[in-house]
Protein backbone atom coordinates (compact mmCIF):
# COMPACT_ATOMS: atom_id res chain seq x y z
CA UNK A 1 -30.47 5.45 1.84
CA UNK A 2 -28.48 5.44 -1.48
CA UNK A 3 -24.66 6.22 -0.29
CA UNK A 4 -22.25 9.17 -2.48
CA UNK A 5 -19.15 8.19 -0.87
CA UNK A 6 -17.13 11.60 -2.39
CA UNK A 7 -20.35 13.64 -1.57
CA UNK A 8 -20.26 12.20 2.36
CA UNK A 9 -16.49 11.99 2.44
CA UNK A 10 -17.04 16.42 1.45
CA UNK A 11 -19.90 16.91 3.63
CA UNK A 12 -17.63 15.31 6.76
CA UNK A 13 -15.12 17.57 5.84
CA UNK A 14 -12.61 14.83 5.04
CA UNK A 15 -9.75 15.45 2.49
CA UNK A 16 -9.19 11.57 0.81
CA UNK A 17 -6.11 11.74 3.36
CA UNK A 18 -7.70 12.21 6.03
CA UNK A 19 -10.35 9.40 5.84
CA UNK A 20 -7.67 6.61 4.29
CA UNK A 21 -5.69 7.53 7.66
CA UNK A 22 -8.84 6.49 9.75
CA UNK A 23 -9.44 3.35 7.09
CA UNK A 24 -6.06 2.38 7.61
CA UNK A 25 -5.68 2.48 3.70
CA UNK A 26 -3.69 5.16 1.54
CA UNK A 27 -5.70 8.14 -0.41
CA UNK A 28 -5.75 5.85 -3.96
CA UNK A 29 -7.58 3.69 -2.49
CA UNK A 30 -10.45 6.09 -1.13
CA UNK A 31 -10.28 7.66 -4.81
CA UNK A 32 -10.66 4.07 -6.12
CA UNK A 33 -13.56 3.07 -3.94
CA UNK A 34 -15.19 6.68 -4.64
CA UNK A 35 -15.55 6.02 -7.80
CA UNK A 36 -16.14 2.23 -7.83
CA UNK A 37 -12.49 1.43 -9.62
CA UNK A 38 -12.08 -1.22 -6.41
CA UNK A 39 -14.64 -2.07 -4.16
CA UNK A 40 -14.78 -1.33 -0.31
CA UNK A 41 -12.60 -4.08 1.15
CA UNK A 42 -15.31 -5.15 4.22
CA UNK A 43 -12.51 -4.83 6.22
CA UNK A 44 -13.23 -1.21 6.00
CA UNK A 45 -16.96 -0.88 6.30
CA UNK A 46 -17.08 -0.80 10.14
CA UNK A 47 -14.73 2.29 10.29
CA UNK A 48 -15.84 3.87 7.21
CA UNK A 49 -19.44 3.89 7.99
CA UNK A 50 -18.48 5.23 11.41
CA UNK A 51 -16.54 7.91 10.10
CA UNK A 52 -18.86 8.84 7.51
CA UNK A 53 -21.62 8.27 10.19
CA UNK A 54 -23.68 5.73 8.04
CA UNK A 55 -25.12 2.48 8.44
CA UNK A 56 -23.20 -0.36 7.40
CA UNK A 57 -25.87 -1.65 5.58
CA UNK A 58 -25.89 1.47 3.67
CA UNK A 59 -22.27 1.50 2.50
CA UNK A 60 -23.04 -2.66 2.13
CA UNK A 61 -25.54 -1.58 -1.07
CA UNK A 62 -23.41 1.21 -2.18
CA UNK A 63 -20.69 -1.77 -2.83
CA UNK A 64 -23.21 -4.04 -4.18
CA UNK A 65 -25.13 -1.56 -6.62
CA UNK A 66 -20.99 -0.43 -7.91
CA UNK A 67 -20.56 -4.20 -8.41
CA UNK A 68 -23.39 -4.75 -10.35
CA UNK A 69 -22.65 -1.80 -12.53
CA UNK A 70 -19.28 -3.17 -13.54
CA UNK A 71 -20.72 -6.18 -13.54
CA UNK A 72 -22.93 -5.50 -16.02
CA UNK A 73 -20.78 -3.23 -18.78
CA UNK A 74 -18.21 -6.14 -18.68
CA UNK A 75 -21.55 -8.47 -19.86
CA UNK A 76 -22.19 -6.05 -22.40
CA UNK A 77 -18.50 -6.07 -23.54
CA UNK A 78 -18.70 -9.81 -23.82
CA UNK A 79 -22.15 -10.05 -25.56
CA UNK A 80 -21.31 -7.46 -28.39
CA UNK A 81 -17.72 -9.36 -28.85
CA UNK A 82 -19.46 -12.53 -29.12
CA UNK A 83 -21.92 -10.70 -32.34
């Protein structure tokens, strides 16, 4: 299952508030992991995936896949700097 955080977070019926209260985290951060700025600390995955009602292993790949992405436009900064 391919995880929207900010889609979920709205379907819940979470404000960003409200879910960084039950992260433990303030609403930045929710913005930031939302749209992969920062990624999900795994300290958070356990509650997050309960509040969102997900699998862990869910919001796991949603981290990973973000990752890669930045991952991967930071390569392609490097490569065309390096022409």
């Amino acid at each position: 299952m391919e995880i929207d955080l900010m889609k979920r977070r709205i379907e819940m019926g979470f404000t960003r508030e409200q879910l960084s209260k039950k992260l433990g985290c303030n609403k930045q951060q929710v913005y930031n992991f939302e749209l992969g700025g920062r990624p999900v600390p795994i300290k958070h995955l356990p509650k997050l995936a309960r509040a969102l009602e997900v699998r862990e292993s869910d919001l796991l790949r949603f981290v990973f896949n973000r990752k890669m992405k930045l991952l991967e436009a930071k390569l392609e900064k490097l490569r065309k700097a390096a022409k």
